[in-house]
Protein backbone atom coordinates (compact mmCIF):
# COMPACT_ATOMS: atom_id res chain seq x y z
CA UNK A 1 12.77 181.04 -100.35
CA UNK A 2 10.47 178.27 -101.52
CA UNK A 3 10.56 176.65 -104.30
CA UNK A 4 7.82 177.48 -105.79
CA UNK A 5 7.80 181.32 -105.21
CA UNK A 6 8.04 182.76 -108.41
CA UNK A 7 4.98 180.31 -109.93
CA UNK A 8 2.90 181.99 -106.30
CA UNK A 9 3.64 185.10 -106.61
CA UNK A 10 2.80 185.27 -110.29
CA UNK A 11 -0.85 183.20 -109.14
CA UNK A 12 -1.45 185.68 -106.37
CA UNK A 13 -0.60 188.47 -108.46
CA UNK A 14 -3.52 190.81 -108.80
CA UNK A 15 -5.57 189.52 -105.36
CA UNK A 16 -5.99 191.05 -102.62
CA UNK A 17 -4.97 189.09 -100.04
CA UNK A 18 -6.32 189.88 -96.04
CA UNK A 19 -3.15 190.80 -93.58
CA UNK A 20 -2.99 187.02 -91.76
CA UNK A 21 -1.08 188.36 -88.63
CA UNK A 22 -4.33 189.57 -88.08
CA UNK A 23 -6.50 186.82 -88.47
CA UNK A 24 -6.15 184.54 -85.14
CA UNK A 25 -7.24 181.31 -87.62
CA UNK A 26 -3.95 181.65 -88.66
CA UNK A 27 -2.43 181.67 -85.65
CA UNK A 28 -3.91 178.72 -84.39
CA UNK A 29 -2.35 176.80 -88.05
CA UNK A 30 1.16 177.09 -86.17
CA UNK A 31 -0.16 174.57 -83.29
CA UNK A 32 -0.68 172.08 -86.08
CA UNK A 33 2.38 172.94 -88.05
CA UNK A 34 4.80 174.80 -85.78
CA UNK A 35 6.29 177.39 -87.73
CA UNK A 36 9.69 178.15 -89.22
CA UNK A 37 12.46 181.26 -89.01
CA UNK A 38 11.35 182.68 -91.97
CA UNK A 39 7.58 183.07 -91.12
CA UNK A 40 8.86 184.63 -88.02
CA UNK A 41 11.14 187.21 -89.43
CA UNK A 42 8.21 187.76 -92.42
CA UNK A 43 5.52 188.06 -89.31
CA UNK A 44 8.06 190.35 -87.34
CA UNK A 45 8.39 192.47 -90.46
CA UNK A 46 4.92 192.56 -91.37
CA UNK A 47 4.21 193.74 -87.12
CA UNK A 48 6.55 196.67 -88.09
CA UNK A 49 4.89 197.62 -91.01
CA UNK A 50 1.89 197.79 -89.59
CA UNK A 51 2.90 199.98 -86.42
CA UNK A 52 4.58 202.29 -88.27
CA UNK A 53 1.10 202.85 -90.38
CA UNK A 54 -1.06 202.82 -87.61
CA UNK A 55 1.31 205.61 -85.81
CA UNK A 56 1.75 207.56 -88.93
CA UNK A 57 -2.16 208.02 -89.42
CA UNK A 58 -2.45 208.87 -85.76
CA UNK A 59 0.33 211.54 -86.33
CA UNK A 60 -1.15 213.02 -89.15
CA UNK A 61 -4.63 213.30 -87.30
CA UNK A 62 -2.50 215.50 -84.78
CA UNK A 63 -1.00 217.06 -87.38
CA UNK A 64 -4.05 218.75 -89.22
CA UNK A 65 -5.56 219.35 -85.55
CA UNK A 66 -2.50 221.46 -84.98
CA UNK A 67 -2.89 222.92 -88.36
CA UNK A 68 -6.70 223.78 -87.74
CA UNK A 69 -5.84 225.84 -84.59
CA UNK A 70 -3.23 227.78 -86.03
CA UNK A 71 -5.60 228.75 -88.80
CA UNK A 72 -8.20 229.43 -86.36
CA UNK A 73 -5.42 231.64 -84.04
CA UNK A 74 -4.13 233.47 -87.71
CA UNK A 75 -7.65 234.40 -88.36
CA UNK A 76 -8.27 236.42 -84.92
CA UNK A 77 -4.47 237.76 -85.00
CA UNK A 78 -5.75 239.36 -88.41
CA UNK A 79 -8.50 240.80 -86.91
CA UNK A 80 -6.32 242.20 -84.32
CA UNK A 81 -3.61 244.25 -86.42
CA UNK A 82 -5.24 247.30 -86.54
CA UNK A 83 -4.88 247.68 -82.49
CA UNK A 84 -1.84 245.89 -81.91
CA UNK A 85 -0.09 245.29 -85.62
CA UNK A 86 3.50 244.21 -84.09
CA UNK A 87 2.64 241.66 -81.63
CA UNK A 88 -0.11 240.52 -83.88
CA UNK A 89 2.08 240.48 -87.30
CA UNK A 90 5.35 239.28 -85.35
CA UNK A 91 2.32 235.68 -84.29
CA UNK A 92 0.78 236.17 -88.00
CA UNK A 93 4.49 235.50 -89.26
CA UNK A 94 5.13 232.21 -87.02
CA UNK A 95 1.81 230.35 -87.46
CA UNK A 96 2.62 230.45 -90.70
CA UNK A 97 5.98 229.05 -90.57
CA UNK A 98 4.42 226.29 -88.37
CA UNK A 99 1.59 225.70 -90.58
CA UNK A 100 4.89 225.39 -93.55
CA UNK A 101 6.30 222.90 -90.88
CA UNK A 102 2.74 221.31 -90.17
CA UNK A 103 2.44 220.95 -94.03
CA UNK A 104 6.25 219.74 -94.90
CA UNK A 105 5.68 216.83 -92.26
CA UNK A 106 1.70 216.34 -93.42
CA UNK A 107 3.41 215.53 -96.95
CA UNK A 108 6.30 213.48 -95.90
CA UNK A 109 4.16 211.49 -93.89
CA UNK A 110 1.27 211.12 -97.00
CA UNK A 111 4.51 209.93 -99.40
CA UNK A 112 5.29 207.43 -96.80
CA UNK A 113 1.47 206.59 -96.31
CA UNK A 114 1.17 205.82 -100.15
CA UNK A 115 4.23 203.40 -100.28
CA UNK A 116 3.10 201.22 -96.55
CA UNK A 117 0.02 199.66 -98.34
CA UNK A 118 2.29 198.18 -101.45
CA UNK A 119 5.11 197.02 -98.73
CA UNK A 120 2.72 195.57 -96.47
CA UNK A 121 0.74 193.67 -99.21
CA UNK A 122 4.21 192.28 -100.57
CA UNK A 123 5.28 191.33 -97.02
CA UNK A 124 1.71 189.79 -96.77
CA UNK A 125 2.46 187.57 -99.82
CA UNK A 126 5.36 186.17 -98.84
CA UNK A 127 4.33 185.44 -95.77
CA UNK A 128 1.58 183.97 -97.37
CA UNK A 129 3.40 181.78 -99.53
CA UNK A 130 5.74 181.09 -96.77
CA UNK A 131 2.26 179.58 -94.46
CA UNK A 132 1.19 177.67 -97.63
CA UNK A 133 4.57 175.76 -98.36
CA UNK A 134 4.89 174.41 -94.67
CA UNK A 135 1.61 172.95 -94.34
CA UNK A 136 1.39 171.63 -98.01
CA UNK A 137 4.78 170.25 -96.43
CA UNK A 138 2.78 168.99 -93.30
CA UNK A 139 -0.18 167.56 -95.24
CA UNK A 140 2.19 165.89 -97.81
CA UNK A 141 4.30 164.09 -94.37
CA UNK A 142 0.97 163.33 -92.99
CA UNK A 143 -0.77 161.57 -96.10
CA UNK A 144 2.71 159.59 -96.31
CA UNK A 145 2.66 158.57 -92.59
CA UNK A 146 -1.91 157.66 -93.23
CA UNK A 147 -1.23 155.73 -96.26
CA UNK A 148 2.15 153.61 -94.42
CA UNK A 149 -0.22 152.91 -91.52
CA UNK A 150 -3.23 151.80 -93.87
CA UNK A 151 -0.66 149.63 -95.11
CA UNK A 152 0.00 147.99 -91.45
CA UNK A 153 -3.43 148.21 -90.98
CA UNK A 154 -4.39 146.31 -94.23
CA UNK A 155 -1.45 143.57 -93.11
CA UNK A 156 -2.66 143.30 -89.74
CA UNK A 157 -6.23 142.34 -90.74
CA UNK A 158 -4.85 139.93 -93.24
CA UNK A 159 -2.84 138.73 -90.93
CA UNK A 160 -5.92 138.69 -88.32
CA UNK A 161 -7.93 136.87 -90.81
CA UNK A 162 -5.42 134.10 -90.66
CA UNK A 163 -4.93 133.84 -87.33
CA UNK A 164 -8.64 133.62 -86.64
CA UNK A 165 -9.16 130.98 -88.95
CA UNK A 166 -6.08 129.27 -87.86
CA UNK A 167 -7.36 129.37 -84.39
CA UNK A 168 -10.53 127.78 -84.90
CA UNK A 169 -8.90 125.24 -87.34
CA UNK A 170 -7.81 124.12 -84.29
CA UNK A 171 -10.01 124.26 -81.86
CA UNK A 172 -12.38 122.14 -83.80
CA UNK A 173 -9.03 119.66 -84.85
CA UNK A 174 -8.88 119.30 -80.91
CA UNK A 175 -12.64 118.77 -80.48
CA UNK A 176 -12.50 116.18 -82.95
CA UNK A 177 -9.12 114.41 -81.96
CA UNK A 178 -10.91 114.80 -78.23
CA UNK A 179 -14.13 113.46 -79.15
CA UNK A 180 -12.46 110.37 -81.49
CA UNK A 181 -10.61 109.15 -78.23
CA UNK A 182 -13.18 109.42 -75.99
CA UNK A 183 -15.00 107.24 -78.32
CA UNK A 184 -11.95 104.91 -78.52
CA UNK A 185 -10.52 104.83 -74.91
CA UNK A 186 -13.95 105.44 -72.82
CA UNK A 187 -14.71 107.96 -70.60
CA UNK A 188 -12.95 106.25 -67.84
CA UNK A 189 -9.64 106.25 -69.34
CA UNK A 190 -9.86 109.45 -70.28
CA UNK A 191 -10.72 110.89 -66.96
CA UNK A 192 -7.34 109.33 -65.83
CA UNK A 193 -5.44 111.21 -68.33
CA UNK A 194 -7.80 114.41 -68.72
CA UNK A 195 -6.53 114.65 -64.82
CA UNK A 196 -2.93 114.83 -66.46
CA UNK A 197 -3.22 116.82 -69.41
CA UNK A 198 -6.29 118.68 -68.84
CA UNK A 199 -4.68 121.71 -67.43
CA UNK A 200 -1.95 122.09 -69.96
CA UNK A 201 -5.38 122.02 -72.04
CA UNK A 202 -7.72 124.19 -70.51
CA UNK A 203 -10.07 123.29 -73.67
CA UNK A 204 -10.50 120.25 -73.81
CA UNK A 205 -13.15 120.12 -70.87
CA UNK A 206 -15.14 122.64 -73.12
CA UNK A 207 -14.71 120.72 -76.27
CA UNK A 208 -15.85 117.39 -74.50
CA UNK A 209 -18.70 119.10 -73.26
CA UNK A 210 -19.78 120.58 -77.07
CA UNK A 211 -18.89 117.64 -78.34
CA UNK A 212 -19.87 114.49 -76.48
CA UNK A 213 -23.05 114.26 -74.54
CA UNK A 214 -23.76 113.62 -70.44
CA UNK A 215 -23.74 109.77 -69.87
CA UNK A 216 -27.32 109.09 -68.28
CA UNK A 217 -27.50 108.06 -65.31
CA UNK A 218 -29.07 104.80 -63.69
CA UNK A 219 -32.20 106.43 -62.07
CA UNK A 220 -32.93 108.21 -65.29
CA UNK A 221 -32.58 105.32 -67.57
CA UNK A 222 -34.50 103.49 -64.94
CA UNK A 223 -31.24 100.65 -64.88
């Protein structure tokens, strides 16, 4: 089984533990888990267990019902020897080798009824153990799988961080390097070439804009 039954069992020993095939939380683990053949064949087991309780308390409730009207029909065939003592002795005499039958099956079905609990409960526990060792196994592959993504997560923002600042390096390296030859070549010139080059550089037209400011024109300068 797993491999640490022996140290479970010995924890669990002692504590009562509530029959999970009954419990629909634990159920609904499985659709986070799935589950495995063992916890099937333990939960198969443990459905069998429980049947066979369930149908021998039922049995022995017909049982003693039986048993209560054969008392009850043993009681008026007493009162009824003295006027018909044959037919009355000859029912007397099987009543009460029913109510031996009644009583033979009562007991084998109480000797049965003591054992169910201890089975059950030791089903239970493995079962038990079973459920905790695949999703300790679950949680342990999912906090390996959290902490590798943190890790690309961590990268990527590093990696962001770079990028971002390498990007803007840039941008303001073109604004400048824009900005020095407009000073150099005049805006003239570099309307020529800006008709060339400007739409492999879609930002240069913003960076000449941040950069260098609207030539004024004749009516506003009042040339």
């Amino acid at each position: 089984m797993a491999e640490h039954e022996e140290q479970f069992k010995n924890a669990l020993a002692g504590k009562k533990i509530p029959v999970l095939i009954l419990d629909p939380k634990w159920h609904k683990l499985f659709s986070k888990t799935g589950t495995t053949d063992e916890i099937k064949e333990l939960e198969g087991e443990l459905q069998k267990l429980l049947k066979r309780q369930g149908k021998l308390n039922n049995e022995n409730k017909d049982l003693k019902r039986i048993k209560n009207n054969l008392m009850d029909e043993i009681v008026v065939h007493m009162d009824g020897i003295e006027t018909n003592a044959d037919t009355s002795t000859k029912k007397l005499d099987e009543n009460k080798r029913l109510i031996n039958e009644v009583n033979e099956k009562l007991d084998k079905n109480e000797d049965e009824l003591m054992e169910l609990p201890r089975e059950i409960d030791r089903v239970n526990k493995d079962l038990m153990i079973a459920t905790m060792e695949l999703c300790y196994e679950k949680l342990k592959n999912n906090t390996a799988e959290i902490e590798e993504i943190a890790e690309w997560i961590k990268e990527i923002r590093i990696n962001l961080k770079k990028n971002i600042l390498k990007k803007q390096n840039k941008e303001v390296n073109n604004a400048e390097l824009y900005a020095y030859m407009h000073d150099i070549f005049g805006h003239s010139v570099m309307e020529l070439f800006d008709m060339k080059y400007e739409p492999k550089l879609p930002s240069l037209k913003k960076s000449e804009n941040e950069k260098t400011p609207e030539q004024p024109s004749n009516e506003t300068t009042g040339q």
